[in-house]
C-alpha atoms as a PDB file:
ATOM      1  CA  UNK A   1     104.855  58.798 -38.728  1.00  0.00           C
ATOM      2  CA  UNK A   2     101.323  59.227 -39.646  1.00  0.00           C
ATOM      3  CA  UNK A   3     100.206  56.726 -36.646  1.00  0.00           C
ATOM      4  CA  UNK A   4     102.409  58.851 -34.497  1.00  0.00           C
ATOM      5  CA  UNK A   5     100.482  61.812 -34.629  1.00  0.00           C
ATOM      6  CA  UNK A   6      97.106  59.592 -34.721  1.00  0.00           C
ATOM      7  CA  UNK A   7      97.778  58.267 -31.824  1.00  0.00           C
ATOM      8  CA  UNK A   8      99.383  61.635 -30.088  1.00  0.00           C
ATOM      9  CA  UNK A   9      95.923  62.888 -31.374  1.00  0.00           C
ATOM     10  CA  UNK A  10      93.960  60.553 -29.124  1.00  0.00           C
ATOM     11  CA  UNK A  11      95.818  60.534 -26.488  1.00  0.00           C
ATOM     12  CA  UNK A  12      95.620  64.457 -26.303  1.00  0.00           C
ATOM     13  CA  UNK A  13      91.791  64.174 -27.013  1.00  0.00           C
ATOM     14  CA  UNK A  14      91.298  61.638 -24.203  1.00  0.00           C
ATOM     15  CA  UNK A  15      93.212  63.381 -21.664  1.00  0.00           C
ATOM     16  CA  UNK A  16      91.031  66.851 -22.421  1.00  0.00           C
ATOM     17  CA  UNK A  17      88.303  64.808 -21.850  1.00  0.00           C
ATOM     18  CA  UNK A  18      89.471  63.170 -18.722  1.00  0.00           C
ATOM     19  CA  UNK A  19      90.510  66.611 -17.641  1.00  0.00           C
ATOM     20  CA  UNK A  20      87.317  68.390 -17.981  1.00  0.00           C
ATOM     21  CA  UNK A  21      85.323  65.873 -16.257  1.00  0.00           C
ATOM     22  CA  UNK A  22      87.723  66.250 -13.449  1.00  0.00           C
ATOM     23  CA  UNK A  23      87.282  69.474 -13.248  1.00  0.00           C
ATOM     24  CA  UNK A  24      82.953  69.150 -13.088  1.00  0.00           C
ATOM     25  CA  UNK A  25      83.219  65.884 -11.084  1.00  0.00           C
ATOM     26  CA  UNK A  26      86.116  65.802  -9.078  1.00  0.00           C
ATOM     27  CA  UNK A  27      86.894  66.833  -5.681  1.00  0.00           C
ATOM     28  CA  UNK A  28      86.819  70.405  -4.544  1.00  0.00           C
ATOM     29  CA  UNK A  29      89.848  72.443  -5.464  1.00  0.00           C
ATOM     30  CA  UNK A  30      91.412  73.732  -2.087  1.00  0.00           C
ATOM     31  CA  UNK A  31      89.933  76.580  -0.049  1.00  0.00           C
ATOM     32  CA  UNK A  32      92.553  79.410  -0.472  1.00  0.00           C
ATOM     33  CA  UNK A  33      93.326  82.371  -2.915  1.00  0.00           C
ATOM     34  CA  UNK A  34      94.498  81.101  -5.941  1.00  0.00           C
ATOM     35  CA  UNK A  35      95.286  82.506  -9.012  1.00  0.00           C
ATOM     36  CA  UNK A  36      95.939  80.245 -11.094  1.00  0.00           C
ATOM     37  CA  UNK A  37      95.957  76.279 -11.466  1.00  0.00           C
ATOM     38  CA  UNK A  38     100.038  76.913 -11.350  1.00  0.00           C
ATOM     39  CA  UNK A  39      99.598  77.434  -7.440  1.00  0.00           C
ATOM     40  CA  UNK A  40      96.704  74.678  -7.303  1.00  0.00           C
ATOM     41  CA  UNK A  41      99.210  71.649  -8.911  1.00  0.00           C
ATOM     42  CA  UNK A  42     102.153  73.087  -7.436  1.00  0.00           C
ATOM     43  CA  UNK A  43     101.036  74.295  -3.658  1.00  0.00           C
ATOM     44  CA  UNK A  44      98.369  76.811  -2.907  1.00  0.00           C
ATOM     45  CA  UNK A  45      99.749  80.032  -1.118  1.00  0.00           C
ATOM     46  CA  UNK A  46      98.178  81.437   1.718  1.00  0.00           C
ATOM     47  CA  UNK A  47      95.768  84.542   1.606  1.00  0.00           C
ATOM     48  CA  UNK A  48      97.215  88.418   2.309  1.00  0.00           C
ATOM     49  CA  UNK A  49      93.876  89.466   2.840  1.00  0.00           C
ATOM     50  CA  UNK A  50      90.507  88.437   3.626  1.00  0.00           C
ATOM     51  CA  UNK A  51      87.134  90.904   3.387  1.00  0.00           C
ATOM     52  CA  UNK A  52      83.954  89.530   4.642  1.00  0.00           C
ATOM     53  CA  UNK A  53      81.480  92.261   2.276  1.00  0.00           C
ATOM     54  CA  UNK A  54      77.994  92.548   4.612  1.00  0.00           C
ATOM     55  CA  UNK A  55      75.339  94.821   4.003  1.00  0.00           C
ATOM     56  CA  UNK A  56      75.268  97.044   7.676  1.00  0.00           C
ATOM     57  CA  UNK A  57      71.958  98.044   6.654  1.00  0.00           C
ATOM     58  CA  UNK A  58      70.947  94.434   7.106  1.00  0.00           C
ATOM     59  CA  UNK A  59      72.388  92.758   9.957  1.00  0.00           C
ATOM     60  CA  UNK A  60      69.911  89.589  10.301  1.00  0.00           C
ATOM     61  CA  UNK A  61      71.594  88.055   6.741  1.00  0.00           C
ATOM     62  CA  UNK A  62      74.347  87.338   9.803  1.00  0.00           C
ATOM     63  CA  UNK A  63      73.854  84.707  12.311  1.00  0.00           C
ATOM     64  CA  UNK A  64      74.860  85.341  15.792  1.00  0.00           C
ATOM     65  CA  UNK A  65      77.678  83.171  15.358  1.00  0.00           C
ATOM     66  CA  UNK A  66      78.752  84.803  12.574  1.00  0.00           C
ATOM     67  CA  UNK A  67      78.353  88.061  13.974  1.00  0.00           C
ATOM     68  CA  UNK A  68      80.688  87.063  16.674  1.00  0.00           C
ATOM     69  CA  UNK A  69      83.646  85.595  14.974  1.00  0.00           C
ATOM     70  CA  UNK A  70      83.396  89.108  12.750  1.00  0.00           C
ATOM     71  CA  UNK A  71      84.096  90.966  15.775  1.00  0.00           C
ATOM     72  CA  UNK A  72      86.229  88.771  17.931  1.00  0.00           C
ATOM     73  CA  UNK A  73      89.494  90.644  18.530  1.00  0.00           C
ATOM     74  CA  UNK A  74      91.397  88.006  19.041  1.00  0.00           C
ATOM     75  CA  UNK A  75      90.332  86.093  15.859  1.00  0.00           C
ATOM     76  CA  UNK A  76      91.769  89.638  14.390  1.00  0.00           C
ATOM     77  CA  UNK A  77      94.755  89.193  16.709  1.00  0.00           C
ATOM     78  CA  UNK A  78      95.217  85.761  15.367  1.00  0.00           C
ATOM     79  CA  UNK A  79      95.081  86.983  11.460  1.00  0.00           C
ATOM     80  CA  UNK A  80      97.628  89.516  11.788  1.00  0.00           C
ATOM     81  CA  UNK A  81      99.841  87.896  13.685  1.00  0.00           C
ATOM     82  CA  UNK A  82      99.605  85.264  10.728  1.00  0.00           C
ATOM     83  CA  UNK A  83     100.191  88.343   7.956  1.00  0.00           C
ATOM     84  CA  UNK A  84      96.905  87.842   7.585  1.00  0.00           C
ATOM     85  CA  UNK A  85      95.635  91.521   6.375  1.00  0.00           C
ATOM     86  CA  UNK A  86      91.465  91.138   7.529  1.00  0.00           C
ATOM     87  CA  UNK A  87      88.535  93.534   6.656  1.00  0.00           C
ATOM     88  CA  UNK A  88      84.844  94.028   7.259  1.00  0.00           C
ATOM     89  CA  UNK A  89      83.327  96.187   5.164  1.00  0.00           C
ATOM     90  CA  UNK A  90      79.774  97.516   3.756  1.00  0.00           C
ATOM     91  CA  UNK A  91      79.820  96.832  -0.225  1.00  0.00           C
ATOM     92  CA  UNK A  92      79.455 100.747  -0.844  1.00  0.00           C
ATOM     93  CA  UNK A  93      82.677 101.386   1.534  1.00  0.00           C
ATOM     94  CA  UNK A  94      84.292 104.700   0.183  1.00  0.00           C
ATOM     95  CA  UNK A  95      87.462 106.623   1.667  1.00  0.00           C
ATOM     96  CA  UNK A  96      87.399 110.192   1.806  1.00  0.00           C
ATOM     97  CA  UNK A  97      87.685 110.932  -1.846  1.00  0.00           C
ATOM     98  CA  UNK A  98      84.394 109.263  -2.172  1.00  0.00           C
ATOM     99  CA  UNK A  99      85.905 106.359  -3.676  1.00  0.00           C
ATOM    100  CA  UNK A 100      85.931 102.688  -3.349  1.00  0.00           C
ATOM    101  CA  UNK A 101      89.435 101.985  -1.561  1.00  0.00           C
ATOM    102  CA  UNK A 102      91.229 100.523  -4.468  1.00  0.00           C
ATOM    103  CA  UNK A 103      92.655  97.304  -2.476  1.00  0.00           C
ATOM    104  CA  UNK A 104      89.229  96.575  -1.981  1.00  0.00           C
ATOM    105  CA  UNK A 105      87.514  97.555  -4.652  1.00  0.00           C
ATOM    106  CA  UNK A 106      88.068  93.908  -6.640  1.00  0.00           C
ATOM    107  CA  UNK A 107      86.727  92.274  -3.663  1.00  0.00           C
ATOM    108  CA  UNK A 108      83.403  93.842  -2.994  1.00  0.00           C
ATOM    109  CA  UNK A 109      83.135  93.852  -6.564  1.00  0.00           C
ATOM    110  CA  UNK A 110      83.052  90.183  -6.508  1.00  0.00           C
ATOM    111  CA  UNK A 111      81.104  89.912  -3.012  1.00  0.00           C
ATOM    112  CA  UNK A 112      77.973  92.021  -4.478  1.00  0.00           C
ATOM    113  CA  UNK A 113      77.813  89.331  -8.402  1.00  0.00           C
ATOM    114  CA  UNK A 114      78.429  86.855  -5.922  1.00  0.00           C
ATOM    115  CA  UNK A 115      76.202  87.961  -3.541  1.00  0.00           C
ATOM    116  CA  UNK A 116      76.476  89.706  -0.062  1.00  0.00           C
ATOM    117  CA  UNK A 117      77.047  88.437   2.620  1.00  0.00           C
ATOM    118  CA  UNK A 118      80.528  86.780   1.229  1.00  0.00           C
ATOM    119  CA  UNK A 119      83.816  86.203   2.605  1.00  0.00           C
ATOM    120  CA  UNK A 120      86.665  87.156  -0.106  1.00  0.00           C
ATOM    121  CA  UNK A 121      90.292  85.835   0.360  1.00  0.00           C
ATOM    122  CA  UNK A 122      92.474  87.353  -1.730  1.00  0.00           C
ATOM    123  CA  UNK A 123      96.235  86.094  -3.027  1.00  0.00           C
ATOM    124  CA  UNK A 124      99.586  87.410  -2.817  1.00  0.00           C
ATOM    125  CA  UNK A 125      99.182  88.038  -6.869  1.00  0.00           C
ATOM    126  CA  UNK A 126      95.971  89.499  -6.320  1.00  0.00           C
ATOM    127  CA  UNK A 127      93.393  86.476  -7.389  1.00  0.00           C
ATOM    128  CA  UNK A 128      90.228  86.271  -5.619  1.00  0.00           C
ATOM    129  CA  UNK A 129      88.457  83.040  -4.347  1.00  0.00           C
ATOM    130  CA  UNK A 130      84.531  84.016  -3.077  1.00  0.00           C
ATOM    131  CA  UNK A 131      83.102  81.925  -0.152  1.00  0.00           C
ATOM    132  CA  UNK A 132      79.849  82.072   2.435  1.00  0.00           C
ATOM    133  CA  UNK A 133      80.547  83.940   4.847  1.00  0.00           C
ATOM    134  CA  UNK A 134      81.501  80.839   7.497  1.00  0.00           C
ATOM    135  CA  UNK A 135      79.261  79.653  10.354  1.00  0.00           C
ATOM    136  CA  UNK A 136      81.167  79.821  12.997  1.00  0.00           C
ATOM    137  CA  UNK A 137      84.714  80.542  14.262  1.00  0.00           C
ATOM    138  CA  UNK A 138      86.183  77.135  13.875  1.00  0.00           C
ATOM    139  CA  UNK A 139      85.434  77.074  10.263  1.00  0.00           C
ATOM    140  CA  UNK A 140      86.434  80.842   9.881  1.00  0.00           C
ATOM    141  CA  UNK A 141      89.764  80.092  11.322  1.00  0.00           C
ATOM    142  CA  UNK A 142      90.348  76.752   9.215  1.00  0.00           C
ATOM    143  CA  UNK A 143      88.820  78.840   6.024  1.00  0.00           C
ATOM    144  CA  UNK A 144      91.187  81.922   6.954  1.00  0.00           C
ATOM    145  CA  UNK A 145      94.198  79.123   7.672  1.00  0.00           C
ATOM    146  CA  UNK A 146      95.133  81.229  10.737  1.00  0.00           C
ATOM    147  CA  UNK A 147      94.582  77.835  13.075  1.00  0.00           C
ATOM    148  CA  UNK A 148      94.588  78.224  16.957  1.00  0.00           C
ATOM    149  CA  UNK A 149      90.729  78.385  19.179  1.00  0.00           C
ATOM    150  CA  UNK A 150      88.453  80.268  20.064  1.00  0.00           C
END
């Protein structure tokens, strides 16, 4: 019996191990809003919302390319036609209460530690994955999984 648990020992040490190098060394997790590592092993949903934080006091941190994906309507067509719920918003965005909006308070929260300009997807449990803001449309549209061209 003694063994048993020696060996269930190692083997539980080993597999930490194993795990947390993984985790340092191994591929990329996916690029959506996830939660947890539930939705990660078992099937990552797809974002409810996505808010691209940029400082409109300083539009050169935004390429041209960027700048035009941002404002393509029918990128934004695209997205809510998808469920997709899309913002664009300056990190001290208040509503008329003089308040942060409170759906998107966690997100430019995140944007401005992360650093601005930064694209936010959030979950359908409300967990927040930070990204660059993408280069071009292409990669917005594969990072926003809303597919179709530009």
């Amino acid at each position: 019996m003694k063994k048993a648990f020696r060996f269930f020992g190692w083997i539980l040490a080993v597999g930490l191990i194993v795990g947390g190098v993984w985790k340092d060394y191994g591929p990329p997790l996916p690029d959506v809003a996830m939660p947890s590592w539930i939705e990660w092993c078992f099937g990552a949903s797809k974002p409810v919302m996505a808010v691209v934080v940029a400082e409109s006091s300083q539009p050169q941190l935004l390429t041209a390319a960027q700048t035009a994906w941002l404002i393509s309507p029918k990128l934004r067509a695209d997205a809510k036609a998808k469920g997709l719920d899309f913002h664009l918003v300056d990190p001290n965005q208040t509503d008329r209460d003089g308040k942060t909006p409170a759906e998107l308070a966690p997100a430019i929260a995140l944007a401005v530690k992360r650093g601005i300009p930064r694209l936010i997807l959030v979950g359908p449990r409300g967990g927040l994955t930070d990204f660059l803001v993408p280069k071009d449309e292409a990669t917005a549209r594969a990072r926003l999984q809303i597919g179709g061209g530009s």
